[in-house]
C-alpha atoms as a PDB file:
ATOM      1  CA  UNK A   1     -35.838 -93.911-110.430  1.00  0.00           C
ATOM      2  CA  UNK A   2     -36.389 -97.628-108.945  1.00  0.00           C
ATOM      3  CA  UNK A   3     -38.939 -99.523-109.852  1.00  0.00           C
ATOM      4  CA  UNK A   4     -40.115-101.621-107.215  1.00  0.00           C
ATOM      5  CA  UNK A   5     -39.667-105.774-108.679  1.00  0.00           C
ATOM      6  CA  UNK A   6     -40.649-108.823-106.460  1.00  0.00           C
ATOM      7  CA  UNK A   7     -37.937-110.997-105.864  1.00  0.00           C
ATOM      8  CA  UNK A   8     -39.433-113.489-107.933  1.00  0.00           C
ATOM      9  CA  UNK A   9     -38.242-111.526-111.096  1.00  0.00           C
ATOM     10  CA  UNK A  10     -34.831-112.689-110.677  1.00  0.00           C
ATOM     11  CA  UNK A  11     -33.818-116.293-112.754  1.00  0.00           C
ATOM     12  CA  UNK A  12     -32.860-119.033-110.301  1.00  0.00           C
ATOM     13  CA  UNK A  13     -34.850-118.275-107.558  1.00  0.00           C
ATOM     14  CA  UNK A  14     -36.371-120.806-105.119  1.00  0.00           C
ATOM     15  CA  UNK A  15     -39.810-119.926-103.520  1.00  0.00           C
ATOM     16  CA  UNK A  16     -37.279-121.190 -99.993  1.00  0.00           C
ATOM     17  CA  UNK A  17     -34.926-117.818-101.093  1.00  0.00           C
ATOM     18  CA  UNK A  18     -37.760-115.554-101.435  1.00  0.00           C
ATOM     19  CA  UNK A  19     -39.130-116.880 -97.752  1.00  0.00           C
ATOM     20  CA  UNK A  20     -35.652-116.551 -96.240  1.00  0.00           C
ATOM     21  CA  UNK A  21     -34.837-112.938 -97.761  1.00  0.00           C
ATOM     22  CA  UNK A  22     -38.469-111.550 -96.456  1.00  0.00           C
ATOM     23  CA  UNK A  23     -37.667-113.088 -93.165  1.00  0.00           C
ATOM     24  CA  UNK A  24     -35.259-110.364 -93.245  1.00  0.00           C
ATOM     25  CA  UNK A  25     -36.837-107.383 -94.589  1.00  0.00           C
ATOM     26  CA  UNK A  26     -35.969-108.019 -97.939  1.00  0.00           C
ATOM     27  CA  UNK A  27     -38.783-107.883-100.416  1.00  0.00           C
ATOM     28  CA  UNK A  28     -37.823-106.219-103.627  1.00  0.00           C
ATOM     29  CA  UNK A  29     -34.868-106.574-105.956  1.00  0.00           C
ATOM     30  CA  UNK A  30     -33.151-102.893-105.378  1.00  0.00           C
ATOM     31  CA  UNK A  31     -33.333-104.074-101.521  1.00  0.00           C
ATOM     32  CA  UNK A  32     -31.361-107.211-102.383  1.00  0.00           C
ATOM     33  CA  UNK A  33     -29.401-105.081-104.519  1.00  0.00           C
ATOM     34  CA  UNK A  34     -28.480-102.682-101.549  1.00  0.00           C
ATOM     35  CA  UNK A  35     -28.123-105.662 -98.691  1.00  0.00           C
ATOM     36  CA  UNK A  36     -26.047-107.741-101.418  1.00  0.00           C
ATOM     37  CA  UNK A  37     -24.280-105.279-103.402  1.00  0.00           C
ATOM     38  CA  UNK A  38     -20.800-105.491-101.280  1.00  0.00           C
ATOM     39  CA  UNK A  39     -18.910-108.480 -99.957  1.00  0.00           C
ATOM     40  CA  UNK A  40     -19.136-108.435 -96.447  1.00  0.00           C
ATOM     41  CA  UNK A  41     -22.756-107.866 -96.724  1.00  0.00           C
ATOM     42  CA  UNK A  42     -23.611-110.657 -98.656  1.00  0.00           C
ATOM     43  CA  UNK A  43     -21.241-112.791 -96.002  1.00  0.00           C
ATOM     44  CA  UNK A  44     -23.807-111.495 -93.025  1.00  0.00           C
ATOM     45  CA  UNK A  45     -26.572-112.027 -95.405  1.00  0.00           C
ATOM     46  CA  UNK A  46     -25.645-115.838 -95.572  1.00  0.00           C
ATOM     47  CA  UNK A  47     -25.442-116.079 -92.038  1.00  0.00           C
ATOM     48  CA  UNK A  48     -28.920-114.772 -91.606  1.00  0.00           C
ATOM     49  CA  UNK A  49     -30.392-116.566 -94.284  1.00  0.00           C
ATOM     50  CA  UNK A  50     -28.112-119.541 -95.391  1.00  0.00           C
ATOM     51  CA  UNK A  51     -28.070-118.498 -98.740  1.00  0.00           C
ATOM     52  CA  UNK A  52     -24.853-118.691-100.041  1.00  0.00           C
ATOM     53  CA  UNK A  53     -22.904-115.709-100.814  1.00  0.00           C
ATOM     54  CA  UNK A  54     -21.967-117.050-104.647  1.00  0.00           C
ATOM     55  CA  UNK A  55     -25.724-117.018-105.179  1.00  0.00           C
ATOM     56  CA  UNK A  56     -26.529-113.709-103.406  1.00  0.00           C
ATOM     57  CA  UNK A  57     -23.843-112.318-105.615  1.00  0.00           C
ATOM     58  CA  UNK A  58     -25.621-113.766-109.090  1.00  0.00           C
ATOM     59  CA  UNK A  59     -28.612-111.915-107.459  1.00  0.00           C
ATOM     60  CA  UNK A  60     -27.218-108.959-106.806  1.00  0.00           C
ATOM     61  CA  UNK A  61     -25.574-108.713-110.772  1.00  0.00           C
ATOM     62  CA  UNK A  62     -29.108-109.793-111.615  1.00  0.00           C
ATOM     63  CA  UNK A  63     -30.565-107.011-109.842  1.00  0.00           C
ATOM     64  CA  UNK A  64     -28.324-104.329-111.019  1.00  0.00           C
ATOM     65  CA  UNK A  65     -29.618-105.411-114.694  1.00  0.00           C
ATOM     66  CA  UNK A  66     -32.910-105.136-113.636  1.00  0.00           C
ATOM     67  CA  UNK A  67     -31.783-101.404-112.893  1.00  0.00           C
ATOM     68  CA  UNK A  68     -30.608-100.820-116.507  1.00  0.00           C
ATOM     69  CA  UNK A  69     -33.225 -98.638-118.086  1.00  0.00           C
ATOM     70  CA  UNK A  70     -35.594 -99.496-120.971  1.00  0.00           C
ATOM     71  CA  UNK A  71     -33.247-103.315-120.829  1.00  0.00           C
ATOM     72  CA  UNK A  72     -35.632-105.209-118.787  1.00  0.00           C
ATOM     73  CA  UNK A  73     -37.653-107.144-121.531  1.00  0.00           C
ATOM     74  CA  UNK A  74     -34.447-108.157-123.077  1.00  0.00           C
ATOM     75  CA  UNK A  75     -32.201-109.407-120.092  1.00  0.00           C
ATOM     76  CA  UNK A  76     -33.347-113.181-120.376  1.00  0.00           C
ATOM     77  CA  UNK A  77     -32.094-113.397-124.096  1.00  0.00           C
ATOM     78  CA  UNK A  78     -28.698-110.699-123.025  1.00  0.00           C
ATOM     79  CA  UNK A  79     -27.707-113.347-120.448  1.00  0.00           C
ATOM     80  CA  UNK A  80     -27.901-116.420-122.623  1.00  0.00           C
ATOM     81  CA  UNK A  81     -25.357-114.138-124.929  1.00  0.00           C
ATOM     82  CA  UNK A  82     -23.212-114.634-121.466  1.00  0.00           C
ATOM     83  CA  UNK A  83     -23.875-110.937-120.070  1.00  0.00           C
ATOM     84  CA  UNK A  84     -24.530-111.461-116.446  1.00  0.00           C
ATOM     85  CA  UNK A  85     -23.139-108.395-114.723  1.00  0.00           C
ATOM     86  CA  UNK A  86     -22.727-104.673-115.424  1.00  0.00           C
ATOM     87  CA  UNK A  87     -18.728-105.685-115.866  1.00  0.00           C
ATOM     88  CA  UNK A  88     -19.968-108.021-118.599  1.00  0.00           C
ATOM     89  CA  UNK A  89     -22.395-105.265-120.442  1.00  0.00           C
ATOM     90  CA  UNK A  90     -19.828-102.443-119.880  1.00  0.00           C
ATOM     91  CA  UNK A  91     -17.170-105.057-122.035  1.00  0.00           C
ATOM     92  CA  UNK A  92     -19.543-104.883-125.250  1.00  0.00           C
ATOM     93  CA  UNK A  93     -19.577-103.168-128.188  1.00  0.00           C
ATOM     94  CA  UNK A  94     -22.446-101.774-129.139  1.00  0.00           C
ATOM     95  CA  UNK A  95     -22.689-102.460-132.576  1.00  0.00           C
ATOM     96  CA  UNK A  96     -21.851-106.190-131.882  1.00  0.00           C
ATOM     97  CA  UNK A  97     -24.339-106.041-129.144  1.00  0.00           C
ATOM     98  CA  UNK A  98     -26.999-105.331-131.350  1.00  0.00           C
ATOM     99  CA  UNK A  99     -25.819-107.407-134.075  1.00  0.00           C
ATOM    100  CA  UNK A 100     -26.014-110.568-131.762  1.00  0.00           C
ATOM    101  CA  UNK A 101     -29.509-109.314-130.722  1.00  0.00           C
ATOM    102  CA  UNK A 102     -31.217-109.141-134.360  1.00  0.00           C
ATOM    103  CA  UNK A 103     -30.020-112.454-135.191  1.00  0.00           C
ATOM    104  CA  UNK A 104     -31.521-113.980-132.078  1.00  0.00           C
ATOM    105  CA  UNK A 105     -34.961-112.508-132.283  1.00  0.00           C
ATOM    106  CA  UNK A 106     -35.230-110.467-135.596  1.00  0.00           C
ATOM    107  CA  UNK A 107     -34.885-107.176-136.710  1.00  0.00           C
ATOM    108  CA  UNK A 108     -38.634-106.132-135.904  1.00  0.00           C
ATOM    109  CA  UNK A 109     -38.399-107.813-132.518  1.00  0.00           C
ATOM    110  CA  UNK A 110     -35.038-106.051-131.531  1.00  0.00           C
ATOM    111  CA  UNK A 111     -33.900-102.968-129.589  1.00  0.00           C
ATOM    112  CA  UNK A 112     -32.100-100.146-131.600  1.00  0.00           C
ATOM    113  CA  UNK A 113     -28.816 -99.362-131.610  1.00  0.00           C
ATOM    114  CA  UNK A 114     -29.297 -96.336-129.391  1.00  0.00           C
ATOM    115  CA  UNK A 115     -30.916 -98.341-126.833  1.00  0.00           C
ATOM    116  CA  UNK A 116     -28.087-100.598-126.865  1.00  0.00           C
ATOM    117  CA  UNK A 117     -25.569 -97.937-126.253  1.00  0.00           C
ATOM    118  CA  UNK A 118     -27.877 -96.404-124.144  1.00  0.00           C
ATOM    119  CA  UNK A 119     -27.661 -99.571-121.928  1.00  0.00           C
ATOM    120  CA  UNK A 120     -23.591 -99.795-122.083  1.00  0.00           C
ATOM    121  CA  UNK A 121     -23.505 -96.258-121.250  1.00  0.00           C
ATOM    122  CA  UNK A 122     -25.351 -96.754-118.148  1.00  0.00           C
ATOM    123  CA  UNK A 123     -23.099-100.006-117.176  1.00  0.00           C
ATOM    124  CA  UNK A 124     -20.637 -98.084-115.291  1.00  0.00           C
ATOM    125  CA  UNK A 125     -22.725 -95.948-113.055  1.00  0.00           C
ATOM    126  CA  UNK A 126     -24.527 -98.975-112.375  1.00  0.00           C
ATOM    127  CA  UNK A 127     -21.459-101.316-111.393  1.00  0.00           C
ATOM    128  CA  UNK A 128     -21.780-101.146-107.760  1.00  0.00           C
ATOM    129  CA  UNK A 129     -21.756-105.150-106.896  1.00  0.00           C
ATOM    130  CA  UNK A 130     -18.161-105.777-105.446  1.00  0.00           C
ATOM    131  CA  UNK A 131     -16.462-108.872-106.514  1.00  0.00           C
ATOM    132  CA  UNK A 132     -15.238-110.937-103.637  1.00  0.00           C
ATOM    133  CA  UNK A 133     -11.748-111.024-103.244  1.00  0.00           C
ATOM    134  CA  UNK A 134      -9.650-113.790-104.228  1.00  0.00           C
ATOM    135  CA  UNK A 135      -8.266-116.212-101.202  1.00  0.00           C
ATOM    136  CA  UNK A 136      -4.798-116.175-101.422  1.00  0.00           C
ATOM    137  CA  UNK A 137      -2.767-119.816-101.539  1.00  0.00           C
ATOM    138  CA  UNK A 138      -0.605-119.979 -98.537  1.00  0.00           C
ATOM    139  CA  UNK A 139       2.809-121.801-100.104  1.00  0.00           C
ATOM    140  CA  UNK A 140       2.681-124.978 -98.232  1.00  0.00           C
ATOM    141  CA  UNK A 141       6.429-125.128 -97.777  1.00  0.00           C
ATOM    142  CA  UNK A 142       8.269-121.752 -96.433  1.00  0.00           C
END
């Protein structure tokens, strides 16, 4: 199940981004998420709101965290560990995870271990941004 965020949940965020997206019909974070969430979509996105698509793609990996159950209070402290994407949560080990979490806010303050598996299990079902695709260099010379 969804919950329903304002865009304003997501880090980075100008109040000018939140006007343009509503201008659209975009007004909560699993809309972004489904308007942003592939690469040709976030190209027609920038053309309707001149946001560009590197930032509607941060969005959109934001917004797919945001989807990660029972992770929500922790995702400001998980992406200053550098986990900014499911690709980037899927990559961890749990134990190490956790680890990394304790010593940034304490033991009583922390998730459990089961929560952070819980989160890396549901990485991959939740990976559906798609990574744009890299341009490839024309040789200059033939």
């Amino acid at each position: 199940m969804s919950v329903y965020r304002t865009l304003e949940y997501l880090n980075g965020i100008s109040d000018d981004d939140v006007s343009r997206l509503r201008a659209v019909g975009i007004h909560h974070t699993n809309q972004l998420l489904h308007r942003a969430s592939l690469d040709i979509d976030r190209k027609r996105l920038f053309k309707k709101t001149g946001i560009t698509s590197e930032r509607l793609l941060e969005f959109a990996h934001q917004c797919t965290l945001l989807e990660v159950s029972g992770m929500e209070r922790w995702i400001p402290l998980v992406r200053r560990l550098g986990i900014n994407s499911m690709r980037d949560l899927h990559a961890q080990q749990a134990n190490n995870l956790h680890a990394k979490l304790i010593e940034a806010i304490g033991l009583a303050g922390a998730p459990g271990l089961t929560d952070v598996e819980y989160w890396i299990s549901q990485a991959t079902a939740l990976d559906i941004v798609e990574h744009p695709e890299p341009e490839r260099l024309l040789p200059a010379v033939e």
